[in-house]
N, C-alpha and C. Protein backbone atom coordinates (compact mmCIF):
# COMPACT_ATOMS: atom_id res chain seq x y z
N UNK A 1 103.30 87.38 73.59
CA UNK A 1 103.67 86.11 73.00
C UNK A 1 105.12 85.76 73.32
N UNK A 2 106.20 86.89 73.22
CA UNK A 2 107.23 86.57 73.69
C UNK A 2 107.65 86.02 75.05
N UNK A 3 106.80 87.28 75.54
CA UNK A 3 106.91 86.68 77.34
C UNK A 3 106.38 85.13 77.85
N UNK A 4 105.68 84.82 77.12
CA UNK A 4 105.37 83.70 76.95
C UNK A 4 106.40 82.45 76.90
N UNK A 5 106.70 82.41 75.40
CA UNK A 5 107.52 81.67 75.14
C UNK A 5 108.99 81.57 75.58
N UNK A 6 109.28 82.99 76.67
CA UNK A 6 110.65 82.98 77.34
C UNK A 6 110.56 82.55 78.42
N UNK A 7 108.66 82.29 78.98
CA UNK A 7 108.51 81.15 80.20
C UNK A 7 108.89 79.83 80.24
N UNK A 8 108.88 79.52 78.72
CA UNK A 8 109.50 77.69 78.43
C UNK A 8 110.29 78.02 78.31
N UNK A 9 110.81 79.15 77.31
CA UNK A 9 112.27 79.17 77.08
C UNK A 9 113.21 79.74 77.51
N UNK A 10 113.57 79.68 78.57
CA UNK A 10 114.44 81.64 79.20
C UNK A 10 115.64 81.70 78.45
N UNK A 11 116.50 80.85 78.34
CA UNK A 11 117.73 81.06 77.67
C UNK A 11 118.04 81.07 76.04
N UNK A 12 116.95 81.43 75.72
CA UNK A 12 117.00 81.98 74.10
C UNK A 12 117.34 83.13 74.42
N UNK A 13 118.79 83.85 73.99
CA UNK A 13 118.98 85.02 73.55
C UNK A 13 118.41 85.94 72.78
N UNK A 14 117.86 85.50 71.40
CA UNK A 14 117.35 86.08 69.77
C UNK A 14 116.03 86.63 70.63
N UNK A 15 114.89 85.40 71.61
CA UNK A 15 113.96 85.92 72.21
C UNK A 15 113.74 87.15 72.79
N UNK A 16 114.81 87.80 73.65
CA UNK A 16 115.35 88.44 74.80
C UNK A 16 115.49 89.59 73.99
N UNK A 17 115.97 89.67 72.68
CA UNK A 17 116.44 90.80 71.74
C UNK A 17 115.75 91.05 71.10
N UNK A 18 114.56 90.57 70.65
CA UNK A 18 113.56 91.15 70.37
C UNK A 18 112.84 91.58 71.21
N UNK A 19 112.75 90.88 72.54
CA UNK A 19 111.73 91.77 73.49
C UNK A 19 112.13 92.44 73.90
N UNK A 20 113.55 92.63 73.90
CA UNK A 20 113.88 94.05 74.02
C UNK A 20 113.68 95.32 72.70
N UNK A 21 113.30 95.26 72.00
CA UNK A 21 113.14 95.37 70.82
C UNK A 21 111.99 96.01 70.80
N UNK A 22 110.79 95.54 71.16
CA UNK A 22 109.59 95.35 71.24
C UNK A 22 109.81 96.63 72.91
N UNK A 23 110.16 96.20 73.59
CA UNK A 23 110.08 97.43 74.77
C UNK A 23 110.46 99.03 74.09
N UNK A 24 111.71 98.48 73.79
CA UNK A 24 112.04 99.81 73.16
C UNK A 24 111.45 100.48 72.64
N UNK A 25 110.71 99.94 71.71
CA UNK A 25 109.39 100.45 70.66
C UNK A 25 108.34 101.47 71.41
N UNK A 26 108.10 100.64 72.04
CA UNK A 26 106.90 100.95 73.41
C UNK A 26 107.27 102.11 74.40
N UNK A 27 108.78 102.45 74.37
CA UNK A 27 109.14 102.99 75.49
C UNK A 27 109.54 102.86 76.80
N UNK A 28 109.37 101.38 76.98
CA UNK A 28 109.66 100.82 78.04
C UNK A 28 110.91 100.35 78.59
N UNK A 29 111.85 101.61 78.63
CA UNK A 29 113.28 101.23 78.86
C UNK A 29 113.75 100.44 79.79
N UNK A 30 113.06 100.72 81.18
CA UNK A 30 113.82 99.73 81.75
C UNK A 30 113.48 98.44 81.84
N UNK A 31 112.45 97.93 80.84
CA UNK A 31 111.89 96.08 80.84
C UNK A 31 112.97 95.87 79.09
N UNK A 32 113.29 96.94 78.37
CA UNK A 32 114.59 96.88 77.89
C UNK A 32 115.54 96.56 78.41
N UNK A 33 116.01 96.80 78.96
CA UNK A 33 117.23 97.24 79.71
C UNK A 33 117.62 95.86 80.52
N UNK A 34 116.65 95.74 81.09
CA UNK A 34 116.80 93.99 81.55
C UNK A 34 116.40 92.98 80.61
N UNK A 35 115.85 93.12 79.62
CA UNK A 35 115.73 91.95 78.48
C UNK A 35 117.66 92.06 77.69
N UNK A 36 117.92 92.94 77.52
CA UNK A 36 119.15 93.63 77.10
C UNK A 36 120.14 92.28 77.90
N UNK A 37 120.36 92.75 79.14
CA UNK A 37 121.27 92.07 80.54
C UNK A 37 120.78 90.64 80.19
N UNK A 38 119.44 90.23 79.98
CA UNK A 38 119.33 88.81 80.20
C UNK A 38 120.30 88.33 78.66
N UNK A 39 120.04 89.00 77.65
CA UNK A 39 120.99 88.62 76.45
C UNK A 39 122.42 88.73 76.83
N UNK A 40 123.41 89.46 76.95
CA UNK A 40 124.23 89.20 77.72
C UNK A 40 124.90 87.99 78.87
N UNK A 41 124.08 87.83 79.30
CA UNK A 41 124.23 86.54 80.57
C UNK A 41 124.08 85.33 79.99
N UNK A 42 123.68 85.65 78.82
CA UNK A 42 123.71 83.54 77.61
C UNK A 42 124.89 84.20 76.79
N UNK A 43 124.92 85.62 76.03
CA UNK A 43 125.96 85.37 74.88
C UNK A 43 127.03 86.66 75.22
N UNK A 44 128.13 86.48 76.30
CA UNK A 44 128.57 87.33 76.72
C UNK A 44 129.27 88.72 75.71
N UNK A 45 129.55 87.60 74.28
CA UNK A 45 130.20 88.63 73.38
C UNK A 45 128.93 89.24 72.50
N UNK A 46 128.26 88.92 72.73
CA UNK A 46 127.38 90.16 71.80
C UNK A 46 127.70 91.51 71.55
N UNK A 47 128.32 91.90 70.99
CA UNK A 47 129.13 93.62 71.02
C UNK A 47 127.64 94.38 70.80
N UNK A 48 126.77 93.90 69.66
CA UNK A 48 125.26 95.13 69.67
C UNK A 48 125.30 95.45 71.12
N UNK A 49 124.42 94.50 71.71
CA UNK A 49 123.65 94.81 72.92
C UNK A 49 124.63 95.45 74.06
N UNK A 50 126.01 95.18 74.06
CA UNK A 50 126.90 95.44 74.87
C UNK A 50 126.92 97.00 74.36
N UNK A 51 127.37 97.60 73.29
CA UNK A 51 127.37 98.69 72.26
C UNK A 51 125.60 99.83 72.93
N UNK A 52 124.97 99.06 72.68
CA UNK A 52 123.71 99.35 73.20
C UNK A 52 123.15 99.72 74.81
N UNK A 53 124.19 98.96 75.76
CA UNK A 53 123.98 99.25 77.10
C UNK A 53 124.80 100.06 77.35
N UNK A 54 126.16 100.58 76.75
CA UNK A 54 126.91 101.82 77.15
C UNK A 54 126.34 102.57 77.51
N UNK A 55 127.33 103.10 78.63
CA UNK A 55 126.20 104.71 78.64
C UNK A 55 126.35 105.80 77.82
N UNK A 56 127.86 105.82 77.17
CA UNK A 56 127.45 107.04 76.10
C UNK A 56 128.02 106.14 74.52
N UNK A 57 127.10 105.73 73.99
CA UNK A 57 127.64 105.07 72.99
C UNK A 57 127.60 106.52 71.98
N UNK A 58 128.11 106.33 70.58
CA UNK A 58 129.01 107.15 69.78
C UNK A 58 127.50 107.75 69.21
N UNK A 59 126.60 107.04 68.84
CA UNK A 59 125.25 107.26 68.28
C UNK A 59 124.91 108.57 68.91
N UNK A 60 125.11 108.75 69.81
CA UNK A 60 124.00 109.56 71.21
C UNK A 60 124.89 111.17 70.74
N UNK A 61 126.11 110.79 69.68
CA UNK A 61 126.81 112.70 70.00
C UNK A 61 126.61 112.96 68.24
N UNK A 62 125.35 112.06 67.36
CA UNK A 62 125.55 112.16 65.63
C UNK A 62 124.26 113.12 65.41
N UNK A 63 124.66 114.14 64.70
CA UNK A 63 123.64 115.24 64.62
C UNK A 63 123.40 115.33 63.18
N UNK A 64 121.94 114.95 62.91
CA UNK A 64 121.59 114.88 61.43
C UNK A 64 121.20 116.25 61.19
């Protein structure tokens, strides 16, 4: 449904972040990973997704 509606709509960001969202879920990192980049390229300051494409963000060294 998303992919869909990012055919009329490509430059919805919120779209893009949930389907990345929705990949993630799934496992599908790298159709993440470029839904990720396409958010970025409309809202350059997004710090999440920017935070999120690091390669070692702070999350990745927290040991519960």
């Amino acid at each position: 449904m998303l992919v869909r509606f990012l055919g009329f709509s490509p430059t919805d960001p919120e779209a893009w972040s949930e389907l990345a969202d929705l990949y993630l879920s799934q496992g599908m990192y790298s159709q993440a990973i470029f839904a990720l980049e396409e958010v970025l390229v409309m809202a350059p300051n997004a710090w999440n997704v920017g935070f999120l494409l690091s390669p070692n963000p702070p999350y990745h060294n927290v040991h519960c």
